[in-house]
C-alpha atoms as a PDB file:
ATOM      1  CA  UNK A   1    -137.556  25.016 174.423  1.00  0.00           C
ATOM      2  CA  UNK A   2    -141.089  25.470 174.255  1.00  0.00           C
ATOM      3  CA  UNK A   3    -144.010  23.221 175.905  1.00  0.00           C
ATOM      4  CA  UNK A   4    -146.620  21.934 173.634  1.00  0.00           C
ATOM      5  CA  UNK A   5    -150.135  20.600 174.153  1.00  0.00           C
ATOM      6  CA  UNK A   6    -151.782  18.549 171.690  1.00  0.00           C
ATOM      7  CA  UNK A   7    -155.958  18.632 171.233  1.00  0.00           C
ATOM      8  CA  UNK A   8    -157.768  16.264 169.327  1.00  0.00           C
ATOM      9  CA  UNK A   9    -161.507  15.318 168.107  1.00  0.00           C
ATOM     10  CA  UNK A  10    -162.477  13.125 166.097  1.00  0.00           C
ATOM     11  CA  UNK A  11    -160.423  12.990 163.506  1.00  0.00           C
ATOM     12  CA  UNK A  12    -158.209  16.147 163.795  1.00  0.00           C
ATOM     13  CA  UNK A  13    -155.027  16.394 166.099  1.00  0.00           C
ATOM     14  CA  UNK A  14    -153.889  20.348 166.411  1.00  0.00           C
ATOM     15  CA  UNK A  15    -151.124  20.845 168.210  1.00  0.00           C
ATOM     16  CA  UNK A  16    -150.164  24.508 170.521  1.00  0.00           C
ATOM     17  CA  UNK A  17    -147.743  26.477 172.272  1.00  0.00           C
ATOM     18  CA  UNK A  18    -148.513  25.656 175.858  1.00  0.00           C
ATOM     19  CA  UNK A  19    -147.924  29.702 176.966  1.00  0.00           C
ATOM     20  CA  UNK A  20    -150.384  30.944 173.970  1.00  0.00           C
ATOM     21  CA  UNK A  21    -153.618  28.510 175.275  1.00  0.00           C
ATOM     22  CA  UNK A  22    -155.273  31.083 176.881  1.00  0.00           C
ATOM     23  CA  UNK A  23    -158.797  30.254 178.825  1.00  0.00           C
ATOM     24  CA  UNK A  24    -160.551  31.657 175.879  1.00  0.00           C
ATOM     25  CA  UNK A  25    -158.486  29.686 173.870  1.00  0.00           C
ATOM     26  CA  UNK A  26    -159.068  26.635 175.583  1.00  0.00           C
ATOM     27  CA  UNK A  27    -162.989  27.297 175.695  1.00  0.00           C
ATOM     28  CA  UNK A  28    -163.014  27.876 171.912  1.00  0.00           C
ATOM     29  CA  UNK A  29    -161.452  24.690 171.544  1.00  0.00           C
ATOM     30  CA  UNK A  30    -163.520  22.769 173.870  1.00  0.00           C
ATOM     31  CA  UNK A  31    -166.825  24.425 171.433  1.00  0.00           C
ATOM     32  CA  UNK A  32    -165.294  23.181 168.398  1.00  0.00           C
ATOM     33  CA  UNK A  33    -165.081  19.272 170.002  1.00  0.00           C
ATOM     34  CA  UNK A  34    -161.330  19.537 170.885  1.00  0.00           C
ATOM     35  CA  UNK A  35    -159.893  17.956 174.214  1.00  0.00           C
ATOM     36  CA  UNK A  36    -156.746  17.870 175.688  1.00  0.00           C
ATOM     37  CA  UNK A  37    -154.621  14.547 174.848  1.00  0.00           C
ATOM     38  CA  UNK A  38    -153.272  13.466 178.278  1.00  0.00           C
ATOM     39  CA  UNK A  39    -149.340  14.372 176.791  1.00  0.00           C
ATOM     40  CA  UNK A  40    -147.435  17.338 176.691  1.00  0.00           C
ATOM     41  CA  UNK A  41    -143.657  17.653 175.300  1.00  0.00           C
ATOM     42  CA  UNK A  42    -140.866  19.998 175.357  1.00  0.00           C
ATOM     43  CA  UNK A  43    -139.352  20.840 171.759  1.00  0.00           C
ATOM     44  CA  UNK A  44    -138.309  23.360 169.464  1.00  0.00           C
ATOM     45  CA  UNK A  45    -140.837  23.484 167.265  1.00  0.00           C
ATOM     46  CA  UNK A  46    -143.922  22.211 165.966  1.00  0.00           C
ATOM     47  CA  UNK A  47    -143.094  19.323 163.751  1.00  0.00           C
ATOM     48  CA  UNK A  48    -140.693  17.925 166.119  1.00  0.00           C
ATOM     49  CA  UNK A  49    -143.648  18.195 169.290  1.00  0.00           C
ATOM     50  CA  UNK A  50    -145.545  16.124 166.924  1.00  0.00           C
ATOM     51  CA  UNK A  51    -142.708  13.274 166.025  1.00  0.00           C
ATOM     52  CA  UNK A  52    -142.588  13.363 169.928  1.00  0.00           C
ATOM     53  CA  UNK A  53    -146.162  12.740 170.351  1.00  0.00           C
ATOM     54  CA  UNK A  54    -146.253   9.900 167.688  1.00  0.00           C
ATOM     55  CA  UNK A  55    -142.900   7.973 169.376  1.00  0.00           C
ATOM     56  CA  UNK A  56    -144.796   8.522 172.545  1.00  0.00           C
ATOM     57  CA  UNK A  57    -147.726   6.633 171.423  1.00  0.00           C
ATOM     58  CA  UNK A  58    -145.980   4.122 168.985  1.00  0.00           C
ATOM     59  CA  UNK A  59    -143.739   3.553 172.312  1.00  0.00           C
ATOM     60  CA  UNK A  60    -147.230   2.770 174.673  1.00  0.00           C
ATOM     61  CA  UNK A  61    -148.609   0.933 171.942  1.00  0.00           C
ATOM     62  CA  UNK A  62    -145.678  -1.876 171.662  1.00  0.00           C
ATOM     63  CA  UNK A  63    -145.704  -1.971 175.435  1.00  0.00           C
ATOM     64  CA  UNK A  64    -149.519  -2.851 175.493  1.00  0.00           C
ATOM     65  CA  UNK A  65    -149.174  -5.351 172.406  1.00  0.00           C
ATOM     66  CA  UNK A  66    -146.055  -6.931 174.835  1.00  0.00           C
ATOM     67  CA  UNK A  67    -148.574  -6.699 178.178  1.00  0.00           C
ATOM     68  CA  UNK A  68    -151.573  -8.869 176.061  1.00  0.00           C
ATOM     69  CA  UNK A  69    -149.144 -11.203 174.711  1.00  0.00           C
ATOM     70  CA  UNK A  70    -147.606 -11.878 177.949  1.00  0.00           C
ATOM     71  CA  UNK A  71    -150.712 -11.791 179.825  1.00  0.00           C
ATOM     72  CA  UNK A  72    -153.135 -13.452 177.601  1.00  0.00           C
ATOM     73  CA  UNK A  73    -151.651 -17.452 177.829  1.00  0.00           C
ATOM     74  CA  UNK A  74    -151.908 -17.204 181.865  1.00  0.00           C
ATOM     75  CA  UNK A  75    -155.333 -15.670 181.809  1.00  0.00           C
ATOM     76  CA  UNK A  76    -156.857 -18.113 179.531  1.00  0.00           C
ATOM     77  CA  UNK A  77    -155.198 -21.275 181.760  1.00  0.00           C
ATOM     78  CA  UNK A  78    -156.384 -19.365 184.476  1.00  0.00           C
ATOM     79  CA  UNK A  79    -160.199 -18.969 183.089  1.00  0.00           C
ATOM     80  CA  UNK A  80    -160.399 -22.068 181.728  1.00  0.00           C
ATOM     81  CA  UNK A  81    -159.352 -24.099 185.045  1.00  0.00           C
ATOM     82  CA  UNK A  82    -161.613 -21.636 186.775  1.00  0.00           C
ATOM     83  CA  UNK A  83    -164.807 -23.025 184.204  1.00  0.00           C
ATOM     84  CA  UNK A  84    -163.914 -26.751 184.556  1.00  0.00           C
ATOM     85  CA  UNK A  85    -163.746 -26.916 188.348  1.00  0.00           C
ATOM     86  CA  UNK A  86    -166.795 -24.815 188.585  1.00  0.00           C
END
């Protein structure tokens, strides 16, 4: 399987063969606005790297939706006993 790595911009997400990024590669990138997304995935080709990369995201975005839910009753107890006995 190959090894991808995905670059994005603004609003463009290209994804690449992680053994054909060469250093000029990777500079001509970096010129055109592109940096590296903090994920790379094994697959067989393209399309599935990038159905990787979007469960991978989807994934860490229910987890933090889970993490604010759970964490955003206590935290507002917390602040709010924290401004009254100030």
């Amino acid at each position: 399987m190959k090894k991808w790595q995905f670059y994005v911009n603004d609003i463009t997400v290209n994804v690449h063969d992680k053994n054909t990024v060469s250093a000029e590669k990777h500079r001509q990138l970096k010129a055109e606005g592109f940096h590296k997304m903090p994920f790379e995935t094994e697959a067989e080709n393209e399309a599935q790297a990038v159905d990787k990369m979007l469960q991978h995201f989807k994934d860490n975005t229910a987890a933090l939706e889970e993490f604010v839910k759970d964490y955003c009753i206590p935290a507002t107890i917390f602040e709010l006993i924290y401004v009254v006995t100030r």
